[in-house]
N, C-alpha and C. Protein backbone atom coordinates (compact mmCIF):
# COMPACT_ATOMS: atom_id res chain seq x y z
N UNK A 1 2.45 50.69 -45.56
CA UNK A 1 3.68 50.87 -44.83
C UNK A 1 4.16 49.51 -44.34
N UNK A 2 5.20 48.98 -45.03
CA UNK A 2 5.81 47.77 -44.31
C UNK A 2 7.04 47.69 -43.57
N UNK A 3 7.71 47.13 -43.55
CA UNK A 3 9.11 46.65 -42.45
C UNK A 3 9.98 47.89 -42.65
N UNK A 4 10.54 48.54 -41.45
CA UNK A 4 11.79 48.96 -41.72
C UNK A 4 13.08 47.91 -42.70
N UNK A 5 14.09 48.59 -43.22
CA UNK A 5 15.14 47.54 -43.37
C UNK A 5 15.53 47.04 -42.25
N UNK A 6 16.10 45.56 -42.03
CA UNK A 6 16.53 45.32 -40.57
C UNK A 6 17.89 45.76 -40.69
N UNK A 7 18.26 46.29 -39.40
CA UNK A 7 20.23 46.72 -39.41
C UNK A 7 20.85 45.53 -38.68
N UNK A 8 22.09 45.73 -38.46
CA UNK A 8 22.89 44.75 -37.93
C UNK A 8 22.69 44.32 -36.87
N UNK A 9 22.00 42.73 -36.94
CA UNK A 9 21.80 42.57 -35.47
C UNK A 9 22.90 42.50 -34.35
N UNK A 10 23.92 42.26 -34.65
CA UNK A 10 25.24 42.04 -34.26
C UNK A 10 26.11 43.43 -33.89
N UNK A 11 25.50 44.61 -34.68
CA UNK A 11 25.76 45.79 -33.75
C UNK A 11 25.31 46.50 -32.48
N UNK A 12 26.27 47.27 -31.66
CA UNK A 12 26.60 47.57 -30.44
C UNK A 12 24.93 47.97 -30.14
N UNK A 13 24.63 49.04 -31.55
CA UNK A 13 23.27 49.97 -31.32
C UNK A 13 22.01 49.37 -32.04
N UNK A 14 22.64 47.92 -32.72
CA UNK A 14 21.60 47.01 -33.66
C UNK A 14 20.17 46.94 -32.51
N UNK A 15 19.08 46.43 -33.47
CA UNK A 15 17.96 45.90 -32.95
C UNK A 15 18.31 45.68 -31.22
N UNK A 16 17.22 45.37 -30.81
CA UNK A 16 17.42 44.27 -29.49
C UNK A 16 16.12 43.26 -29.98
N UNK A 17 16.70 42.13 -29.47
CA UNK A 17 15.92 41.28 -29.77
C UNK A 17 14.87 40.71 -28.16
N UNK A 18 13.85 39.88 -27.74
CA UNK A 18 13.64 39.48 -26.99
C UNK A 18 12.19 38.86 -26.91
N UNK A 19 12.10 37.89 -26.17
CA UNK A 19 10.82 37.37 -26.37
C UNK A 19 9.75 37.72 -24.77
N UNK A 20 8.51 37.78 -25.74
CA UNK A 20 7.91 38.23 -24.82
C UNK A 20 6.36 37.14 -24.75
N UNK A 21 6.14 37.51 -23.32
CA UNK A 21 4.33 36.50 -22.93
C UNK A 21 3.48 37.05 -23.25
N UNK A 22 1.87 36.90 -23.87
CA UNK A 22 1.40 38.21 -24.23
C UNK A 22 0.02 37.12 -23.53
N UNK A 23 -0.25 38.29 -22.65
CA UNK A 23 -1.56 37.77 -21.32
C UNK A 23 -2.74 38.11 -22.49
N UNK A 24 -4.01 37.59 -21.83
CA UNK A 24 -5.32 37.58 -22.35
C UNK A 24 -5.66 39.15 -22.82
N UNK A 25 -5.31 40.41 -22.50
CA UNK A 25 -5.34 41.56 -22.85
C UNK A 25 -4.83 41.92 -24.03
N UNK A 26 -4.05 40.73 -24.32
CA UNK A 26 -2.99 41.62 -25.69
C UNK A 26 -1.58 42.65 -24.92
N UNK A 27 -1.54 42.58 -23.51
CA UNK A 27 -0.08 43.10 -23.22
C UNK A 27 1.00 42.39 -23.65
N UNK A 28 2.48 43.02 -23.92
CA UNK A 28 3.14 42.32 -23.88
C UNK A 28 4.11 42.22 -22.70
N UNK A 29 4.48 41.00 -22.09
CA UNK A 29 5.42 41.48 -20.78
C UNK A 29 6.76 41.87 -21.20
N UNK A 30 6.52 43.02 -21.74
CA UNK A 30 8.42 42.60 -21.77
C UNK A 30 8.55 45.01 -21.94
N UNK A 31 8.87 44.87 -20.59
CA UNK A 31 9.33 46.29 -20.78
C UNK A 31 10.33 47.06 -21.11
N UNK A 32 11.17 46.15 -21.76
CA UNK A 32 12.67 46.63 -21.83
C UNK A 32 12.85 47.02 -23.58
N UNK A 33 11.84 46.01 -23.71
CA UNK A 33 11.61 46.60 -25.31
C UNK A 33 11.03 48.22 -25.59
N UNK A 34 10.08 48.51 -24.83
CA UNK A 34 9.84 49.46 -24.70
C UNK A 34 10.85 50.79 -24.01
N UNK A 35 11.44 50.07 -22.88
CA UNK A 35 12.87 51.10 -22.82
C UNK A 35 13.58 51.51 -23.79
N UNK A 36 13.89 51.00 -23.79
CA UNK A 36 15.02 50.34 -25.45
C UNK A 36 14.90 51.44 -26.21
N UNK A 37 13.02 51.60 -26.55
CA UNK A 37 13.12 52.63 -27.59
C UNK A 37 13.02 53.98 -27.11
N UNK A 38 12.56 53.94 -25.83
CA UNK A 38 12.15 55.57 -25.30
C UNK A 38 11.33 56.01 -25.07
N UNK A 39 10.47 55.02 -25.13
CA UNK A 39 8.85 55.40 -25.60
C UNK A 39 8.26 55.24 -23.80
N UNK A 40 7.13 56.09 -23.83
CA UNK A 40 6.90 57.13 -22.19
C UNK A 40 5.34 56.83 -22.45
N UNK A 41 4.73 56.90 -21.07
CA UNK A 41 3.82 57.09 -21.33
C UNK A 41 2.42 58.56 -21.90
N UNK A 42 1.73 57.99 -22.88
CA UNK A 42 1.31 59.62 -23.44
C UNK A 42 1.63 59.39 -24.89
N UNK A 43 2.87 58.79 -25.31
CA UNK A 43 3.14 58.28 -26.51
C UNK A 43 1.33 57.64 -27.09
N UNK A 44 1.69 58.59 -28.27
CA UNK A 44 0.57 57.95 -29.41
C UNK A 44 1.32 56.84 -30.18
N UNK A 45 0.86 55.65 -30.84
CA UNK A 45 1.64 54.76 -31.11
C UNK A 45 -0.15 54.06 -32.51
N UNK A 46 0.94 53.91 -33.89
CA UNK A 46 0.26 53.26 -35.00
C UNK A 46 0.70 52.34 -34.70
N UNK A 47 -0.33 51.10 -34.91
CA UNK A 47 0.30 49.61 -34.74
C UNK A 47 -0.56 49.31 -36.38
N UNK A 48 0.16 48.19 -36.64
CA UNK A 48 -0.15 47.87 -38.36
C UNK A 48 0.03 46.77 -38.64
N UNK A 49 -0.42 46.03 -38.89
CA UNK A 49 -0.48 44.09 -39.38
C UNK A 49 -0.34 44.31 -40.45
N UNK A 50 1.21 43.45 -40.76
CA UNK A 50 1.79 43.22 -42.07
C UNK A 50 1.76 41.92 -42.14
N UNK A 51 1.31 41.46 -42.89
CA UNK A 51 1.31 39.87 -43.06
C UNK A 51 0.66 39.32 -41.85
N UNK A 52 1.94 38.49 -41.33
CA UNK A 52 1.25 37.59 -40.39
C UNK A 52 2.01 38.46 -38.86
N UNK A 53 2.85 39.44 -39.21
CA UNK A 53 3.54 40.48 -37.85
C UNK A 53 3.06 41.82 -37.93
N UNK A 54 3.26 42.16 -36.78
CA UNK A 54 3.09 43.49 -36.47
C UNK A 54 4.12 44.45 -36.34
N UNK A 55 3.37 45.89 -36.64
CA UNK A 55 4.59 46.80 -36.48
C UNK A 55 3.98 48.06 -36.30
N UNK A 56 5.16 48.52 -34.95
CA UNK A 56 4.06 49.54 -33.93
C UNK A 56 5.19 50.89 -34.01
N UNK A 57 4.77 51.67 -34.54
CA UNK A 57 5.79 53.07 -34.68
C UNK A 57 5.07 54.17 -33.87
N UNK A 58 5.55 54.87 -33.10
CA UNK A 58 5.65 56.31 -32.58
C UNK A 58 5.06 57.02 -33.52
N UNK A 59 4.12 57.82 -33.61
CA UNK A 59 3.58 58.49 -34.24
C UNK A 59 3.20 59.44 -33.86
N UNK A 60 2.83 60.83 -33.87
CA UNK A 60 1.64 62.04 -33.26
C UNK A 60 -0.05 61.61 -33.61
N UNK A 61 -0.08 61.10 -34.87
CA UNK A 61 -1.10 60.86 -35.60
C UNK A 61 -1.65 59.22 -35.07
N UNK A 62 -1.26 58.43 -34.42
CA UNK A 62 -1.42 57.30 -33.67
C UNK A 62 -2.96 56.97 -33.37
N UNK A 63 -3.13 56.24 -33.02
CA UNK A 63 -4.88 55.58 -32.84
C UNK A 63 -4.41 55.82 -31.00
N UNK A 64 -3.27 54.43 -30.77
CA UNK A 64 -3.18 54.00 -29.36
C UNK A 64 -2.44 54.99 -28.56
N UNK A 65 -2.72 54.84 -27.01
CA UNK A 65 -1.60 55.96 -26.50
C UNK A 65 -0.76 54.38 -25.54
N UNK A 66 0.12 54.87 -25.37
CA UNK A 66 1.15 54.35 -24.58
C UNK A 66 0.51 54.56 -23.04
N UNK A 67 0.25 53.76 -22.46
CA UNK A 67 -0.22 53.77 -21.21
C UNK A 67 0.63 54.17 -19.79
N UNK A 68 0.26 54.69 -18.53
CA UNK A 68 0.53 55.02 -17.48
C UNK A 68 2.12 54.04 -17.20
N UNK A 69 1.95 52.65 -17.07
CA UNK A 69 2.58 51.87 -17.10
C UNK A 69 2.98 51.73 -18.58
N UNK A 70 4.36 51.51 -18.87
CA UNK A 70 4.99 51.30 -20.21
C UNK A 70 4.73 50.52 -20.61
N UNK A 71 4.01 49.49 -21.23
CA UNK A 71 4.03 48.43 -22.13
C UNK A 71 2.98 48.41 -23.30
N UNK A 72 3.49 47.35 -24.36
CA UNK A 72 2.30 47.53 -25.66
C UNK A 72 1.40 46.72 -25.56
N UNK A 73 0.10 46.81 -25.93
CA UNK A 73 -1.15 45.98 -25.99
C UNK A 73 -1.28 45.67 -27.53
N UNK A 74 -1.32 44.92 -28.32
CA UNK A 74 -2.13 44.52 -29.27
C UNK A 74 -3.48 44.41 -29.32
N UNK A 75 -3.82 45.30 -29.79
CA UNK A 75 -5.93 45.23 -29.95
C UNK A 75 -6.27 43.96 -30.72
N UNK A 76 -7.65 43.72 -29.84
CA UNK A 76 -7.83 42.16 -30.48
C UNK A 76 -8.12 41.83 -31.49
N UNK A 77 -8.17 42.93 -33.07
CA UNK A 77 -8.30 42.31 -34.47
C UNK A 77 -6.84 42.08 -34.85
N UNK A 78 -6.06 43.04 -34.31
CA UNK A 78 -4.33 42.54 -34.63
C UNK A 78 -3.96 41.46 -34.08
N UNK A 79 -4.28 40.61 -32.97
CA UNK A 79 -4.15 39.56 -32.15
C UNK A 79 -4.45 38.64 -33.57
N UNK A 80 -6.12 39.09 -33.35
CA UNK A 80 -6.63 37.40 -34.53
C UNK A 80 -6.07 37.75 -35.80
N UNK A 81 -5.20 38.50 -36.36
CA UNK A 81 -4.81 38.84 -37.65
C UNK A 81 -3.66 37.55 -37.62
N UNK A 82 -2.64 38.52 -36.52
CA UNK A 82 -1.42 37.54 -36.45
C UNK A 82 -1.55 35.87 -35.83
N UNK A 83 -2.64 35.89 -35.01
CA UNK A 83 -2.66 34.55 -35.06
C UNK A 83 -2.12 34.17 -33.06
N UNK A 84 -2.02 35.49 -32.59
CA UNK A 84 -1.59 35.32 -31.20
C UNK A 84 -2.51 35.31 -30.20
N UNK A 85 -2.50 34.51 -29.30
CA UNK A 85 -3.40 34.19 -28.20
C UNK A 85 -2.46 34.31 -27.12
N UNK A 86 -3.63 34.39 -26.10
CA UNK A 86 -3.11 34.62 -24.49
C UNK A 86 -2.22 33.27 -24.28
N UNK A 87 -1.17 33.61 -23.57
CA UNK A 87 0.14 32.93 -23.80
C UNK A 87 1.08 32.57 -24.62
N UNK A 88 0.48 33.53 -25.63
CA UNK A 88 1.26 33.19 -26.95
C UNK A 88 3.10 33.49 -26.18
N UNK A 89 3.67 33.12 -27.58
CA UNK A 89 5.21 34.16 -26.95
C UNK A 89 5.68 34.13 -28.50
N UNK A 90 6.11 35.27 -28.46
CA UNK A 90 6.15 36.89 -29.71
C UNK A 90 7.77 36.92 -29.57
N UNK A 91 7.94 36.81 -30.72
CA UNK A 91 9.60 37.36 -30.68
C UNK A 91 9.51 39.16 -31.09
N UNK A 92 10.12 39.74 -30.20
CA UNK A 92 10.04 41.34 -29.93
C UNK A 92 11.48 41.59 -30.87
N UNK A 93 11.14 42.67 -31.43
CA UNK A 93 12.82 43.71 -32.29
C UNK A 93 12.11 45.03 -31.86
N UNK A 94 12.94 45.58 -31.45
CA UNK A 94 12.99 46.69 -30.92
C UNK A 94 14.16 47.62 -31.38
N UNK A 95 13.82 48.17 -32.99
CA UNK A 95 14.76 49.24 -33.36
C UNK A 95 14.69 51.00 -33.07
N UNK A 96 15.48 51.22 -32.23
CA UNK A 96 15.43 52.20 -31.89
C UNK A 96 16.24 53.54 -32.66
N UNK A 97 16.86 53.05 -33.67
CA UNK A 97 17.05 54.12 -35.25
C UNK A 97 16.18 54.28 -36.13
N UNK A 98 14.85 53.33 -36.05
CA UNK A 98 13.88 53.43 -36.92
C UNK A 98 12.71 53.72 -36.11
N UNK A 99 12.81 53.82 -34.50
CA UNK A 99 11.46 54.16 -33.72
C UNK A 99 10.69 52.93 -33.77
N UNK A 100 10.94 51.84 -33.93
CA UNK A 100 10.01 50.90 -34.30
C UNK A 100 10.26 49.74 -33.26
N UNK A 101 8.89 49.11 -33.35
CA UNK A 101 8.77 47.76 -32.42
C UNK A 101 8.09 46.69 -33.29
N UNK A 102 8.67 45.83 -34.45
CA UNK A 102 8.36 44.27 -34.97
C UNK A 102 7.88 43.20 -33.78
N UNK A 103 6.96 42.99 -33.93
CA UNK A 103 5.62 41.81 -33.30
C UNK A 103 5.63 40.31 -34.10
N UNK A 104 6.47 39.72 -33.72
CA UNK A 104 6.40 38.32 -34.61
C UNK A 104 5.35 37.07 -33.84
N UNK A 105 4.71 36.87 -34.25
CA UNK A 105 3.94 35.23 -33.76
C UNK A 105 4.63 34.42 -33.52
N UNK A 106 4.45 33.18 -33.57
CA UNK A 106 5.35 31.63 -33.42
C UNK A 106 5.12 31.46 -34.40
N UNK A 107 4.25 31.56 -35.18
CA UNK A 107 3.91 30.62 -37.11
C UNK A 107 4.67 31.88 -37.47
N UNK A 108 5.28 33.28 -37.43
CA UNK A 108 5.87 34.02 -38.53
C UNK A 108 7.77 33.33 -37.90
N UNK A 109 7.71 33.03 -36.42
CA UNK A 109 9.25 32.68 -36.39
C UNK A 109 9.55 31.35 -37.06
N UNK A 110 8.38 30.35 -36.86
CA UNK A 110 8.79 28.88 -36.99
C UNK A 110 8.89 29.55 -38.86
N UNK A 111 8.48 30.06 -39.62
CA UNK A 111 8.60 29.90 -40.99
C UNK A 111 9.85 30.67 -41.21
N UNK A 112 10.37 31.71 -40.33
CA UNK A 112 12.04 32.06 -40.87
C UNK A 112 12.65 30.73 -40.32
N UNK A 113 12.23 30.20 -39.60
CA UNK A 113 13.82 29.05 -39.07
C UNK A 113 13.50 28.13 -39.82
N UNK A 114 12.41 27.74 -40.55
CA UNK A 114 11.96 26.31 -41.67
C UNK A 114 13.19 27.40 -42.89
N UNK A 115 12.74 28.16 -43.09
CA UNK A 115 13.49 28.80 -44.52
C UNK A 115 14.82 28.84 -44.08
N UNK A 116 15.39 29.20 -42.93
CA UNK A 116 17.06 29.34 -42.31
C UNK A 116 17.78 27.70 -42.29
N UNK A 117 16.31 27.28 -42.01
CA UNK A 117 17.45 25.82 -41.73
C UNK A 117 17.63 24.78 -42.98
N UNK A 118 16.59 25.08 -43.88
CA UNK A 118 16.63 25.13 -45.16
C UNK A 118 17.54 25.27 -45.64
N UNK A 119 17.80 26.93 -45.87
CA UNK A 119 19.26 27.08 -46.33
C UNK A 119 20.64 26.80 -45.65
N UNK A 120 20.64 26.17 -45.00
CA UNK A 120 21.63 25.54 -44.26
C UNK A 120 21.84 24.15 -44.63
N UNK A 121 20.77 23.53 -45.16
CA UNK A 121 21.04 22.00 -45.57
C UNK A 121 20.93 21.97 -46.83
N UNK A 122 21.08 22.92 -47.63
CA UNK A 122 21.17 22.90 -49.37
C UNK A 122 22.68 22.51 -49.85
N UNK A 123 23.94 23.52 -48.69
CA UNK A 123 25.02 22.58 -48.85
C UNK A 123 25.41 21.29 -48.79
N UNK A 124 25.05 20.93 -47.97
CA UNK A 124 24.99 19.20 -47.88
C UNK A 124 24.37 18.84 -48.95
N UNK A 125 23.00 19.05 -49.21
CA UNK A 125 22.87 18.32 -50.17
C UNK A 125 23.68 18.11 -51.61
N UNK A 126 23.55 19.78 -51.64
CA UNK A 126 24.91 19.36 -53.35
C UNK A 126 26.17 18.79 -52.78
N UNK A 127 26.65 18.85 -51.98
CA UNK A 127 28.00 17.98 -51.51
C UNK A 127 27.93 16.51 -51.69
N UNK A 128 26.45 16.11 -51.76
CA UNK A 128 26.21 14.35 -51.33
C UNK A 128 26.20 14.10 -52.75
């Protein structure tokens, strides 16, 4: 099971985007991501390492439950999968048409903005 398609980030009901601190537990601070989608505590929740990100869907069939307090934990083989440590900071998507919460590292963002900024200087170059 990999990525939802991403929708328009630029729409009203698109993703939300946001970055979050993720303490020595594997929490993430950021509860709005979790608003966002609806998700309560009692929620069973699959979390799944795709590559070098994560991706945590609502499920019945779920391993994790959604805790008293709303927020997500990453268990610590998904931590050392993706490569995140205590203080890391995680770029959060939080699609709430697909039920889903995307877990990015700093090595999965720094490699979209090496490839974005990339393609941003390919014009220049054929221009020169």
């Amino acid at each position: 099971m990999g990525l939802p398609p991403l929708r328009d980030l630029g729409a009203v009901d698109g993703p939300r985007l946001s970055i979050a601190l993720m303490d020595g537990g594997g929490r993430l601070q950021d509860r709005g991501a979790v608003s966002a989608l609806g998700w309560s505590p009692g929620d069973r929740l699959l979390i799944t390492l795709v590559q070098t990100s994560v991706v945590i869907r609502r499920r019945p069939d779920g391993v994790f439950v959604m805790p008293r307090k709303p927020y997500v934990a990453l268990p610590a083989p998904v931590r050392k999968g993706c490569g995140a440590l205590a203080g890391s900071r995680l770029l959060l998507v939080a699609d709430p048409a697909h039920d889903v919460l995307i877990v990015h590292p700093e090595a999965a963002v720094q490699a979209m903005l090496r490839t974005f900024h990339t393609s941003l200087a390919a014009p220049e170059e054929e221009a020169s």
